[in-house]
C-alpha atoms as a PDB file:
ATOM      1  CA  UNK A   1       0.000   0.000   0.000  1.00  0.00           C
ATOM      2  CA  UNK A   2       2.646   2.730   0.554  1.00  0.00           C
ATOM      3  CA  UNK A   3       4.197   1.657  -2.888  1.00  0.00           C
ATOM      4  CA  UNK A   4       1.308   2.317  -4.483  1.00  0.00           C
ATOM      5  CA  UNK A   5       0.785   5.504  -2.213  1.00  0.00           C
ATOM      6  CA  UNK A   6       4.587   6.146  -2.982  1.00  0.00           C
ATOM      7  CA  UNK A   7       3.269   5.764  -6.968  1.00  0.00           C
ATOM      8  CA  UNK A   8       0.254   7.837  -6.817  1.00  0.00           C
ATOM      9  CA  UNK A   9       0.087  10.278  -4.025  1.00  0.00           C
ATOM     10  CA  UNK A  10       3.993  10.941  -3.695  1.00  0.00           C
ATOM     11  CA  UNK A  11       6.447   9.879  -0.970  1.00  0.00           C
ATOM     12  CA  UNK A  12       4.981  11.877   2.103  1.00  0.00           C
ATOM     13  CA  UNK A  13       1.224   9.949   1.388  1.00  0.00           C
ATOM     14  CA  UNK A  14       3.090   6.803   1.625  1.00  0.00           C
ATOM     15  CA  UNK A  15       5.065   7.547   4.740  1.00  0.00           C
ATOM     16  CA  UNK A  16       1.679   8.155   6.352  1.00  0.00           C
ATOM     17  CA  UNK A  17      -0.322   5.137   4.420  1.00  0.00           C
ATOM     18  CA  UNK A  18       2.203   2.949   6.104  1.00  0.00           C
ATOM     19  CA  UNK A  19       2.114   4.310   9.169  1.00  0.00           C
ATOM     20  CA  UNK A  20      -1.526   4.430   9.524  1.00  0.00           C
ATOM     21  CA  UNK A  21      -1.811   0.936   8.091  1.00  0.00           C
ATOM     22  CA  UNK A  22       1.227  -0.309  10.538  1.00  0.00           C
ATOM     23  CA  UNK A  23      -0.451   1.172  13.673  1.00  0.00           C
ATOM     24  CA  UNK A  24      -3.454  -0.929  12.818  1.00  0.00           C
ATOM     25  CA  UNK A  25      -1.573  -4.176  12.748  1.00  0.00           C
ATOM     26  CA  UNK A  26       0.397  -3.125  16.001  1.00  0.00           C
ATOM     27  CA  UNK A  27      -2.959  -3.045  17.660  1.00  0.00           C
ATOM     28  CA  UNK A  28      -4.119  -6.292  16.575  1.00  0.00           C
ATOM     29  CA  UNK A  29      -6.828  -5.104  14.259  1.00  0.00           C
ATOM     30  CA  UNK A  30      -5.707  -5.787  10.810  1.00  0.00           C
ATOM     31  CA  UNK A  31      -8.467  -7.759   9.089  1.00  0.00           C
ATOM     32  CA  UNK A  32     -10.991  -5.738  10.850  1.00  0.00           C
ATOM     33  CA  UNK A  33      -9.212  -2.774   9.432  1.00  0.00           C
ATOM     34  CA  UNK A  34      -9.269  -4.270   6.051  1.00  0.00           C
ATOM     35  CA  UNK A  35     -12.718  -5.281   5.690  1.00  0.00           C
ATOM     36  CA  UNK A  36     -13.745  -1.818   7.267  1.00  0.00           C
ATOM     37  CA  UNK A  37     -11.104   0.212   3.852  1.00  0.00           C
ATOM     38  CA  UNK A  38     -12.907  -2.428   1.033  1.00  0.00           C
ATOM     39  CA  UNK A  39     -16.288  -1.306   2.736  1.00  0.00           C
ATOM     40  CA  UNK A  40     -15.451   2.279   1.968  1.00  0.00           C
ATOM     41  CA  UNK A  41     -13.646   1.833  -1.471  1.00  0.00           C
ATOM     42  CA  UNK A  42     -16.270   0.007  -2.524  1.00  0.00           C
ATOM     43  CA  UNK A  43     -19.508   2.125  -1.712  1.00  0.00           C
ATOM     44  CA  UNK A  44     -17.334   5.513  -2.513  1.00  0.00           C
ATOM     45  CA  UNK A  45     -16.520   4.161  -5.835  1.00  0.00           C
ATOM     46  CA  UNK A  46     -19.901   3.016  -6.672  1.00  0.00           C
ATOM     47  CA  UNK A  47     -21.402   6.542  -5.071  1.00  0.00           C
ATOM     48  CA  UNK A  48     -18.832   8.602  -6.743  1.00  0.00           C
ATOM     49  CA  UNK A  49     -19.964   6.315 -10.125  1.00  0.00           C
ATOM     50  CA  UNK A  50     -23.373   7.291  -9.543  1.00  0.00           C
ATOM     51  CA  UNK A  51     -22.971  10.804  -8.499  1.00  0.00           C
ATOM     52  CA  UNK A  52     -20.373  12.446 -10.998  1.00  0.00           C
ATOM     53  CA  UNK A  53     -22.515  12.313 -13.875  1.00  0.00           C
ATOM     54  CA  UNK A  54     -25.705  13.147 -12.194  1.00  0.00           C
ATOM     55  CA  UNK A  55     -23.918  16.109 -10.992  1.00  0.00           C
ATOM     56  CA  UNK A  56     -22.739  17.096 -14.724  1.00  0.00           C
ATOM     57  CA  UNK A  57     -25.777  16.777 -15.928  1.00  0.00           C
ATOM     58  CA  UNK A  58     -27.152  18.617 -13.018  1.00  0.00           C
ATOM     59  CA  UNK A  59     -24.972  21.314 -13.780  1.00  0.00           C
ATOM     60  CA  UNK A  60     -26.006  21.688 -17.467  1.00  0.00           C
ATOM     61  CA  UNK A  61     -29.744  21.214 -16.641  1.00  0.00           C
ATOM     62  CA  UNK A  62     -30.852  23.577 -14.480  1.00  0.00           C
ATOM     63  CA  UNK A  63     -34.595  21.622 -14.197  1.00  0.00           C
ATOM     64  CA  UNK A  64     -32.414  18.692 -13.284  1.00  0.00           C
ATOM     65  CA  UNK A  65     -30.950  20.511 -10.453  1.00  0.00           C
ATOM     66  CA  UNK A  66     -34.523  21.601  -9.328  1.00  0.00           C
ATOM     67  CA  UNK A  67     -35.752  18.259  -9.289  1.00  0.00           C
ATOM     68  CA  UNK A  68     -32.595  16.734  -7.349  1.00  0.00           C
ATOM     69  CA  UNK A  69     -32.682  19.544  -4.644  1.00  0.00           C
ATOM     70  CA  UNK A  70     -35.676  18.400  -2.597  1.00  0.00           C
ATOM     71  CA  UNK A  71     -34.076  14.676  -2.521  1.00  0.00           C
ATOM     72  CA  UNK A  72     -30.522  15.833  -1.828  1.00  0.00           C
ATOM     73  CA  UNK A  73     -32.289  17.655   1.216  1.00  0.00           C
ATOM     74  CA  UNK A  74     -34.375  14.582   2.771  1.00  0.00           C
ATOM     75  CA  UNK A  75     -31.508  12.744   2.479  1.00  0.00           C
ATOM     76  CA  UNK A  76     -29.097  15.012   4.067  1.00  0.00           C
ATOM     77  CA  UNK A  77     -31.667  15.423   6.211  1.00  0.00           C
ATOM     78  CA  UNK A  78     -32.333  12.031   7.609  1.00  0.00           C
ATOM     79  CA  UNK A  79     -29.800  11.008  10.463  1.00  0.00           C
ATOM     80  CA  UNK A  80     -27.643   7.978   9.103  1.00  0.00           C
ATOM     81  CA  UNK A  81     -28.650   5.562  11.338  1.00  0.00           C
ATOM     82  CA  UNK A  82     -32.332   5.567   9.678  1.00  0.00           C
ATOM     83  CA  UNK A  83     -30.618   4.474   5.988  1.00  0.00           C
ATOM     84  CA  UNK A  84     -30.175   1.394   7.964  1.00  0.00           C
ATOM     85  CA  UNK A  85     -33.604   0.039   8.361  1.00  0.00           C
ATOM     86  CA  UNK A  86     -34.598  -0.402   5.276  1.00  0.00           C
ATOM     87  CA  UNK A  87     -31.737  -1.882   4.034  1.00  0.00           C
ATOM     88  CA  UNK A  88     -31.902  -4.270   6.737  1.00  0.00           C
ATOM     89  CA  UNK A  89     -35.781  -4.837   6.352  1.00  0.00           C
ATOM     90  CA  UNK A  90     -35.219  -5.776   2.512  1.00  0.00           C
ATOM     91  CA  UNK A  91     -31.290  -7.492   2.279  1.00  0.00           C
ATOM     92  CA  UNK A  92     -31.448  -9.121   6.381  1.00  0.00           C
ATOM     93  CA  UNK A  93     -28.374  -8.391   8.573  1.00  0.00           C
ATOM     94  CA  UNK A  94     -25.050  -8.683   7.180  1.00  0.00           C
ATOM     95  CA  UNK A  95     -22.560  -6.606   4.859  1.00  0.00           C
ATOM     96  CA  UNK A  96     -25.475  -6.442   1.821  1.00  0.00           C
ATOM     97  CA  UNK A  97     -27.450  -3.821   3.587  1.00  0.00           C
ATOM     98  CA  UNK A  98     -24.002  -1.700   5.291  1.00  0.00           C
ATOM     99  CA  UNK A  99     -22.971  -1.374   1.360  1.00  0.00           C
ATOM    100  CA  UNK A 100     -26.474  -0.006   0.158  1.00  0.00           C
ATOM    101  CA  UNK A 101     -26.785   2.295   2.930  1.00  0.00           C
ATOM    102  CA  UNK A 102     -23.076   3.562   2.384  1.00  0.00           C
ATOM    103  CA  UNK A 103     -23.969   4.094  -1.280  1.00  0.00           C
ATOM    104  CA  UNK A 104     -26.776   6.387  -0.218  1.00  0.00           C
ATOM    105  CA  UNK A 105     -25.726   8.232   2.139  1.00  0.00           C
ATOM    106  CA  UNK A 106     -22.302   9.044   0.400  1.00  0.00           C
ATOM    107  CA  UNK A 107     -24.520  10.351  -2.793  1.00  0.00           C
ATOM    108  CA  UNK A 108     -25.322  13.961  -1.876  1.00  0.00           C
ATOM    109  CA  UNK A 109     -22.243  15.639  -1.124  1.00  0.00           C
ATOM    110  CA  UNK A 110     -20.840  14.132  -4.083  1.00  0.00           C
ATOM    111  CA  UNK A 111     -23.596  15.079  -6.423  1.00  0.00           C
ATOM    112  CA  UNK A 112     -23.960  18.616  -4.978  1.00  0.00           C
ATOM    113  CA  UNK A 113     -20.437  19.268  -5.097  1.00  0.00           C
ATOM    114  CA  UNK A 114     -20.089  17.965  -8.177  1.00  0.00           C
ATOM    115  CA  UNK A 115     -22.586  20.627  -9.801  1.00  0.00           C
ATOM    116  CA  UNK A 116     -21.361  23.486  -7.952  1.00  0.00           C
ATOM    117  CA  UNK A 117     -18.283  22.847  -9.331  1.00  0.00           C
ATOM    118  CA  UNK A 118     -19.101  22.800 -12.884  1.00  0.00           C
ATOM    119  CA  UNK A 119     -21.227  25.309 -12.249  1.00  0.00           C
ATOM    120  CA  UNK A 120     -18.124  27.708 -11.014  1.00  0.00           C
ATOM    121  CA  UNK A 121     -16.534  26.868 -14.389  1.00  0.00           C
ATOM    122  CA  UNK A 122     -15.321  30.325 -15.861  1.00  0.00           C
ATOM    123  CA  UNK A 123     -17.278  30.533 -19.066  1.00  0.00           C
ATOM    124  CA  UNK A 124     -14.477  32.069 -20.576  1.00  0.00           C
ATOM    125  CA  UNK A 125     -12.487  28.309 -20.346  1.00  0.00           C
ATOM    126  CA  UNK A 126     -15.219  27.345 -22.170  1.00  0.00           C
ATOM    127  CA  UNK A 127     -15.763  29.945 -24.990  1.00  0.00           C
ATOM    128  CA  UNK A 128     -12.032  29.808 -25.466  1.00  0.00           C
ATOM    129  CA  UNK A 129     -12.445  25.225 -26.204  1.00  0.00           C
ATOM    130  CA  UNK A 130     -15.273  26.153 -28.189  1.00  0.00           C
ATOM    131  CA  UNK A 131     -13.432  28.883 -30.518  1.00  0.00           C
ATOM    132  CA  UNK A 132     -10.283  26.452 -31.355  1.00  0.00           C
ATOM    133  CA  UNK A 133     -12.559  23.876 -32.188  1.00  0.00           C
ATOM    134  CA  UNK A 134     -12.395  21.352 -29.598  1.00  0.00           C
ATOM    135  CA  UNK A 135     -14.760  18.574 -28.782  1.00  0.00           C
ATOM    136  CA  UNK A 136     -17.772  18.594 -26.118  1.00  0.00           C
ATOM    137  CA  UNK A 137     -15.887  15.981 -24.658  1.00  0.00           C
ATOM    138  CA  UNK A 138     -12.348  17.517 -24.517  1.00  0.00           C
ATOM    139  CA  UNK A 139     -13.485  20.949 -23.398  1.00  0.00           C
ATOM    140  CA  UNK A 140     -15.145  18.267 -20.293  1.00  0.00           C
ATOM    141  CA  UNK A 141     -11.907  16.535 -19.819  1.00  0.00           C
ATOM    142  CA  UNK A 142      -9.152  18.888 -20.624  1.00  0.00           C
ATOM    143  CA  UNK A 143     -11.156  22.116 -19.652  1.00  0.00           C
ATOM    144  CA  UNK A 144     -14.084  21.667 -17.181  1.00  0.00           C
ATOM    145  CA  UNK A 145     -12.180  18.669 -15.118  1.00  0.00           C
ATOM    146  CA  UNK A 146      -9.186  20.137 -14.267  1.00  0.00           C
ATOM    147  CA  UNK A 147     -10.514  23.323 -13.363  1.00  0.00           C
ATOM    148  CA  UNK A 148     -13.122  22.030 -11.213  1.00  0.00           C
ATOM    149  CA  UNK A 149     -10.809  19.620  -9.292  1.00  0.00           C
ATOM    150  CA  UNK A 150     -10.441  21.563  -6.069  1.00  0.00           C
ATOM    151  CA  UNK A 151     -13.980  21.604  -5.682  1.00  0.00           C
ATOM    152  CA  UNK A 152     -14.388  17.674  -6.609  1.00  0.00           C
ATOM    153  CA  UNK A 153     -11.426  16.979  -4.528  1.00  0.00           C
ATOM    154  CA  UNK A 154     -13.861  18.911  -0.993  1.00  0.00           C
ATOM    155  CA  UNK A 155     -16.292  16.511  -2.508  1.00  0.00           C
ATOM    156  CA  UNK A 156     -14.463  13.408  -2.770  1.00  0.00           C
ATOM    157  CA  UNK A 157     -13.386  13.801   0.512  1.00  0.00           C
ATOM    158  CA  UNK A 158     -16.690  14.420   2.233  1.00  0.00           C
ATOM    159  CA  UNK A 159     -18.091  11.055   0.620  1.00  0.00           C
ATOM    160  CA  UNK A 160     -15.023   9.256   2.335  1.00  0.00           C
ATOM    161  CA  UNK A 161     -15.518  10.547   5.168  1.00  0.00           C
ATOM    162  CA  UNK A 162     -19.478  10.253   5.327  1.00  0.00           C
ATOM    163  CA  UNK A 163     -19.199   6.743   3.937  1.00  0.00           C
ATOM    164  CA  UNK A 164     -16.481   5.866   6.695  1.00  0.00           C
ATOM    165  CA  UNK A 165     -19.080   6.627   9.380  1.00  0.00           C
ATOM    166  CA  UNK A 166     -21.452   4.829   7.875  1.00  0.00           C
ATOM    167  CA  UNK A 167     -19.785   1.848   7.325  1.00  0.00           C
ATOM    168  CA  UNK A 168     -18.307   2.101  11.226  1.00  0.00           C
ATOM    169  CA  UNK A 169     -22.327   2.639  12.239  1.00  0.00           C
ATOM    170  CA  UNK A 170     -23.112  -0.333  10.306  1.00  0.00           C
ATOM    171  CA  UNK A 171     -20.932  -2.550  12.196  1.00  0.00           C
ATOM    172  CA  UNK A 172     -24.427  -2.466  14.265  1.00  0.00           C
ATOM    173  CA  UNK A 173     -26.089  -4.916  11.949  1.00  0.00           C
ATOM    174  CA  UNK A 174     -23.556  -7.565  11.031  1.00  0.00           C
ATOM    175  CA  UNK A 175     -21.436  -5.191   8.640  1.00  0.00           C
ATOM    176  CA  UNK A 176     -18.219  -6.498  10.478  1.00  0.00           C
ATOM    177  CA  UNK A 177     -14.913  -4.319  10.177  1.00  0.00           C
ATOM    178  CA  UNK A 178     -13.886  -1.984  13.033  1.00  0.00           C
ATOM    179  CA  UNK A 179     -17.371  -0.737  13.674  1.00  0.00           C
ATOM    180  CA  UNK A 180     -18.192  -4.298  15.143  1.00  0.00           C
ATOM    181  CA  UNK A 181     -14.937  -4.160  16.952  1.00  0.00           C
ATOM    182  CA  UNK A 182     -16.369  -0.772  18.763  1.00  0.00           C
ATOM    183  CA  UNK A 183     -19.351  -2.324  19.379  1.00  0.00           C
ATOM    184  CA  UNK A 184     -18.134  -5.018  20.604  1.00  0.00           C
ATOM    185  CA  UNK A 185     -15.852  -3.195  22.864  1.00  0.00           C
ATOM    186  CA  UNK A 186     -19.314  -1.291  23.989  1.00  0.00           C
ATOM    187  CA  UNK A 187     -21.543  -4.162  24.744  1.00  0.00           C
ATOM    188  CA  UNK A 188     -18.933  -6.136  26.567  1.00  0.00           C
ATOM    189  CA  UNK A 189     -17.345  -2.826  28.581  1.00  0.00           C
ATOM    190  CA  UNK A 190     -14.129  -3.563  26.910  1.00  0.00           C
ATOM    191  CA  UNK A 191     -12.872  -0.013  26.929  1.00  0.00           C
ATOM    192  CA  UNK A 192      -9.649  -1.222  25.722  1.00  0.00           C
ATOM    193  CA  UNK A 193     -11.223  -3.034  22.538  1.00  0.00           C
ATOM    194  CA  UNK A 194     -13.276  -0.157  22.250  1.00  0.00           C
ATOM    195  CA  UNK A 195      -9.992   2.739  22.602  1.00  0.00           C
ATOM    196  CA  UNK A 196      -7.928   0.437  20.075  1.00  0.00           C
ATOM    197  CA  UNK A 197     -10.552   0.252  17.316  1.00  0.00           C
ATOM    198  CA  UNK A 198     -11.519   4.339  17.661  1.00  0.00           C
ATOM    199  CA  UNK A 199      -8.138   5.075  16.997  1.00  0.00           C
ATOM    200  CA  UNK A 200      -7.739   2.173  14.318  1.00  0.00           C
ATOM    201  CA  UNK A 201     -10.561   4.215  12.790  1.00  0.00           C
ATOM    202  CA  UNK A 202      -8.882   7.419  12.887  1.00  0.00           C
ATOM    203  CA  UNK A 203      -5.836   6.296  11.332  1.00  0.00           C
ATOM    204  CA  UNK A 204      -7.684   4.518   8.356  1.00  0.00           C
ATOM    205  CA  UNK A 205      -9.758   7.760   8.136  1.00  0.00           C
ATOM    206  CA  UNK A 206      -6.279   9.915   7.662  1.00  0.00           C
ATOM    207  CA  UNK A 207      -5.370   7.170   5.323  1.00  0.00           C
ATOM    208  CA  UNK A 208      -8.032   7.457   2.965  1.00  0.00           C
ATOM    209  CA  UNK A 209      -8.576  11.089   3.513  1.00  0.00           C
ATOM    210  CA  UNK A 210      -4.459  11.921   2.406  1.00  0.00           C
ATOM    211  CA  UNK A 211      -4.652   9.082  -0.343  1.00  0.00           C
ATOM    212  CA  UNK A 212      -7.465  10.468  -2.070  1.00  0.00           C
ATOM    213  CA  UNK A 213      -6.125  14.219  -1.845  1.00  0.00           C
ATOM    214  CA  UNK A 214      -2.941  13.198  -2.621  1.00  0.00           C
ATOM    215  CA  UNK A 215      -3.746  10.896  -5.726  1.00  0.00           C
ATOM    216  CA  UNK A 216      -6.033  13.704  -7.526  1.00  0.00           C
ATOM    217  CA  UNK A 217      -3.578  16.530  -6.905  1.00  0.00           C
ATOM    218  CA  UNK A 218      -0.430  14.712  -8.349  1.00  0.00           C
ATOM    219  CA  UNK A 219      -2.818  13.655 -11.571  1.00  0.00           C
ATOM    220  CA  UNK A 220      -4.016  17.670 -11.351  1.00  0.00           C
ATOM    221  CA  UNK A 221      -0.693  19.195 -11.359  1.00  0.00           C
END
């Protein structure tokens, strides 16, 4: 993992990937760890798949955007614990109903961001793709992308995040990973248990949060 950090992010993102990822094998917590980072790739990949072009299109659609708001609110709205019960109610306990209820609640950040930052486009980046001739999709990629990075980057790193606690929440119903670990800890008054896997959660949150910021703005620059 810190060679591909080393590869992606640069050599300070690895130092900390490896340190992060060291302290949670020093604490004894390493496949808990692990399931809890494919939980979060997973649903952030799958939100971020779902979200990015619903946000472009957003952004180009104004009665798109009007339509979306009123969801985006009720579901920034509802506390995350609620995105549970339905999942549950329909998929039974288990890791099935933790990924689903990631998925969701990482959605709206990413999708709001997403259009505010095409929005915030300077139209003159765009007049100036259009007058040498260049395609929709290049003024998207070479134009539009790069200069609305910083904002997808905030956006990026709020689904992480958001996803993270969701996926820690879910360790409630059967979702395993560290969340179950803090439960655990919890139910049984282990406070040690309990300590170990809050900070094994922090340090795979600082993980994900660096490699993320760290992979977009060495592509960026």
């Amino acid at each position: 993992m810190a060679v591909v950090a080393l590869v992606v992010a640069g050599r300070k993102v690895a130092v900390l990937a490896g340190c992060c990822l060291a302290f949670c094998w020093l604490v004894g917590l390493w496949t808990a760890s692990m399931q809890t980072v494919a939980l979060v790739v997973v649903a952030v990949a799958i939100a971020v798949a779902i979200a990015f072009p619903l946000g472009i299109l957003a952004a180009r659609r104004p009665r798109i955007e009007t339509a979306l708001r009123p969801v985006l609110d009720v579901m920034q709205t509802v506390p995350p614990w609620v995105y549970l019960i339905p999942a549950v109610m329909i998929f039974s306990l288990g890791r099935v109903p933790a990924i689903i209820a990631t998925i969701v609640y990482g959605i709206p950040p990413m999708l709001r961001l997403t259009t505010l930052a095409f929005r915030g486009v300077p139209s003159d980046l765009k007049e100036l793709g259009q007058a040498i001739g260049a395609k929709p999709r290049t003024i998207l990629w070479k134009i539009e992308f790069p200069a609305a990075t910083p904002t997808l980057l905030v956006g990026l790193n709020q689904c992480i995040l958001l996803s993270l606690a969701m996926v820690v929440l879910a360790g409630l119903v059967g979702a395993g990973g560290l969340g179950a670990e803090v439960t655990r800890g919890l139910t049984r008054m282990e406070m040690g248990l309990g300590l170990r896997a809050g900070l094994a959660i922090v340090a795979v949150a600082i993980l994900l949060d660096s490699f993320s910021k760290g992979a977009i703005q060495k592509k960026t620059s």
